[in-house]
Protein backbone atom coordinates (compact mmCIF):
# COMPACT_ATOMS: atom_id res chain seq x y z
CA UNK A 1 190.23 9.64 92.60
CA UNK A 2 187.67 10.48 90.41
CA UNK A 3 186.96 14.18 88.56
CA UNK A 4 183.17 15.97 88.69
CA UNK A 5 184.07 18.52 85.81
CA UNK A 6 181.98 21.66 85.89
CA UNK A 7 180.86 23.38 82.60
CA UNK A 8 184.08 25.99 82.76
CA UNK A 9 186.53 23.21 82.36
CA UNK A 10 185.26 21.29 79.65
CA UNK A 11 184.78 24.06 77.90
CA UNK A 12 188.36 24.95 77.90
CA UNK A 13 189.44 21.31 77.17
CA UNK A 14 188.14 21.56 73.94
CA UNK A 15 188.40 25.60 72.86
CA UNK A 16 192.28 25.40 72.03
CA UNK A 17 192.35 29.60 72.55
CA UNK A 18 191.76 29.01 76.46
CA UNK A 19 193.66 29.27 79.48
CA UNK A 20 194.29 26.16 80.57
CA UNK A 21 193.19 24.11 77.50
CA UNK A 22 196.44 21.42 77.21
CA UNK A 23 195.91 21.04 80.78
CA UNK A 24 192.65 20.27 80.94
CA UNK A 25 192.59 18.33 77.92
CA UNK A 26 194.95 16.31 79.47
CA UNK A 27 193.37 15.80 82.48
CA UNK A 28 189.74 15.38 81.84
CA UNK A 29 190.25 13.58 77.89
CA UNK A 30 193.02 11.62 78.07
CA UNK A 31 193.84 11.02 81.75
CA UNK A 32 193.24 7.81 83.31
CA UNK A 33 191.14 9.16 86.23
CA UNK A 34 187.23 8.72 85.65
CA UNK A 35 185.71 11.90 84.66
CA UNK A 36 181.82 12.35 85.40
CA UNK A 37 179.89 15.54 84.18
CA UNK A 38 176.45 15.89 84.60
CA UNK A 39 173.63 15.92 82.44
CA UNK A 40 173.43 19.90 82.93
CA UNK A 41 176.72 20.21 81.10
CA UNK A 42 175.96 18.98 78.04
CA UNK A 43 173.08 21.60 77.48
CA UNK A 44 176.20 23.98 78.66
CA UNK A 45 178.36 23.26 76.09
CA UNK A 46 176.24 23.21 73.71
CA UNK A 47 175.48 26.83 74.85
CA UNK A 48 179.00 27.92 75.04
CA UNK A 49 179.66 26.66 71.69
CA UNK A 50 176.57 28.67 70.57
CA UNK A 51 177.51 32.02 71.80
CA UNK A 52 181.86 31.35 70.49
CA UNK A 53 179.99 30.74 67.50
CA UNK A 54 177.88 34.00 67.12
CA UNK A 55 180.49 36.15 68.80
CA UNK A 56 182.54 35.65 65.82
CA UNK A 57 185.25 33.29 68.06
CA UNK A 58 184.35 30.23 66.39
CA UNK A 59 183.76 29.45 62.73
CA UNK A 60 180.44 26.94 62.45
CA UNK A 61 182.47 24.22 61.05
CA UNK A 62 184.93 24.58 63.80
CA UNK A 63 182.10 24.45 66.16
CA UNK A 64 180.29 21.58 64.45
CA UNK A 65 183.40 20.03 64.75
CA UNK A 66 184.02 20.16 68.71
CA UNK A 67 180.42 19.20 68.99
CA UNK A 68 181.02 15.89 67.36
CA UNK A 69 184.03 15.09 69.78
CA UNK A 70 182.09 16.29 72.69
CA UNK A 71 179.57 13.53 71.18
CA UNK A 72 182.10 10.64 71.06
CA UNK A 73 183.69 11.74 74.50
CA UNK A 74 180.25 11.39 76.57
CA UNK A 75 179.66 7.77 74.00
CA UNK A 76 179.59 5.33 76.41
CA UNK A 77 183.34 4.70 75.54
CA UNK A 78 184.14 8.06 76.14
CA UNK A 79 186.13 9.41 78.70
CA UNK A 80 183.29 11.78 79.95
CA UNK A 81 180.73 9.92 81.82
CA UNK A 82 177.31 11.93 81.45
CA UNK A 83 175.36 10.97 85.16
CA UNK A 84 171.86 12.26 85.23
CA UNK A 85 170.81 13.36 89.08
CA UNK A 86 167.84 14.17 91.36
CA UNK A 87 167.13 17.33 90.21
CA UNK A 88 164.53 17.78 92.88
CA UNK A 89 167.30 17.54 95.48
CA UNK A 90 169.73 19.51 93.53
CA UNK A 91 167.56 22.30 93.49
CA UNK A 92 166.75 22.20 96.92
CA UNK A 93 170.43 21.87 97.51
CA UNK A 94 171.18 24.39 95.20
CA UNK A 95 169.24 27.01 96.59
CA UNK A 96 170.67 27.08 99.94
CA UNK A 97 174.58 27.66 98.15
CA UNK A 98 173.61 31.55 96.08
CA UNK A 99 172.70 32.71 100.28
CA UNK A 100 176.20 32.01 101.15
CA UNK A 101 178.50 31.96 97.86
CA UNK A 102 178.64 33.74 94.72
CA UNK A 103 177.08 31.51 92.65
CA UNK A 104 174.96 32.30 89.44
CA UNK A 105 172.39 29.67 89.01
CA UNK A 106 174.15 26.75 86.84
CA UNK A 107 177.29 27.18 88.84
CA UNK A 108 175.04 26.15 92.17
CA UNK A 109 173.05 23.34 90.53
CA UNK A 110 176.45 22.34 89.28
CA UNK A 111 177.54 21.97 92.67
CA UNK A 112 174.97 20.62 94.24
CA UNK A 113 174.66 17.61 91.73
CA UNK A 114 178.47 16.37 92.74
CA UNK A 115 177.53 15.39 96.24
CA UNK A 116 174.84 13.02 94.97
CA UNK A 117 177.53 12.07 92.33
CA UNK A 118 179.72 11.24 95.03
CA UNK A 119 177.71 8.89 97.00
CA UNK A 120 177.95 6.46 93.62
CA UNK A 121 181.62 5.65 93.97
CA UNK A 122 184.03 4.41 96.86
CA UNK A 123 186.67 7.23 94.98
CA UNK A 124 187.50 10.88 96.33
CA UNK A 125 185.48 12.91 93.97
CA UNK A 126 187.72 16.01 92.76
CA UNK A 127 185.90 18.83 91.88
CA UNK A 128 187.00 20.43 89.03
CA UNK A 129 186.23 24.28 87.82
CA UNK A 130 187.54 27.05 86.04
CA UNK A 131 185.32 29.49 87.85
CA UNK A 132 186.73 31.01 90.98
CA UNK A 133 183.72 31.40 92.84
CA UNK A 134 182.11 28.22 92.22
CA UNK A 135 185.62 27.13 93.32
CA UNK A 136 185.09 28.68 96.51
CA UNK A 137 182.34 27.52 97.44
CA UNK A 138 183.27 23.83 96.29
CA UNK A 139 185.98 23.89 98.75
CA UNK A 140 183.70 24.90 101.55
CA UNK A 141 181.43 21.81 100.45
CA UNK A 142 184.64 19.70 101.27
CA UNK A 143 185.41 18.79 97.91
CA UNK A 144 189.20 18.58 96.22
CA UNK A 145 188.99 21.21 93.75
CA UNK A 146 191.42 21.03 90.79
């Protein structure tokens, strides 16, 4: 099986003040299923990070820090392959999945980028999320969702 990690997890894998962080640290950084974000999610962490960082939750070194292992983890010897997708049928996919789910906008592109990730490996592709509505509406798109 392989892992599509959405934005919410890897987030959590690295911020150690998360639910969930060991877990997900464990199971997206150092567990031996292939891990595949998309390009999206790199703008999100960087986001994330951004916003921990002016909210007072993360000290700037701290967050230069985690940036630098997000870095090495999507290095092509990382364990977080970065796969860049059709955004023109994302979107279009993506706008169909707000009409019948609660999604907010990133949350649906998210989603709608896995399928296309999906067709590029013989593996189940899990789809893994921290955000229960986006988890929803993953499991109505027939994906595993961890």
């Amino acid at each position: 099986m392989a892992i599509f990690a959405d934005t919410s997890a890897v987030v959590r894998a690295y911020l150690v003040d998360e639910p969930d962080h060991a877990a997900l640290a464990e199971v997206l950084l150092e567990g031996p299923e292939p891990v595949v974000i998309s390009a999206l999610a790199e703008v999100e962490i960087v986001s994330a990070l951004a916003r921990a960082t002016r909210d007072g939750r993360l000290g700037r070194s701290l967050a230069d820090r985690i940036l630098a292992a997000f870095a090495a983890d999507t290095a092509s010897d990382g364990p977080l392959a970065v796969a860049m997708f059709d955004a023109v049928a994302a979107f279009a996919a993506a706008r169909r999945l707000p009409l019948k789910d609660r999604l907010r906008m990133l949350d649906a592109l998210q989603l709608a980028a896995a399928p296309a990730l999906a067709a590029t490996t013989d593996e189940e592709l899990a789809f893994c999320t921290r955000d229960k509505d986006q988890a929803a509406a993953a499991r109505a798109e027939r994906f595993c969702v961890l």
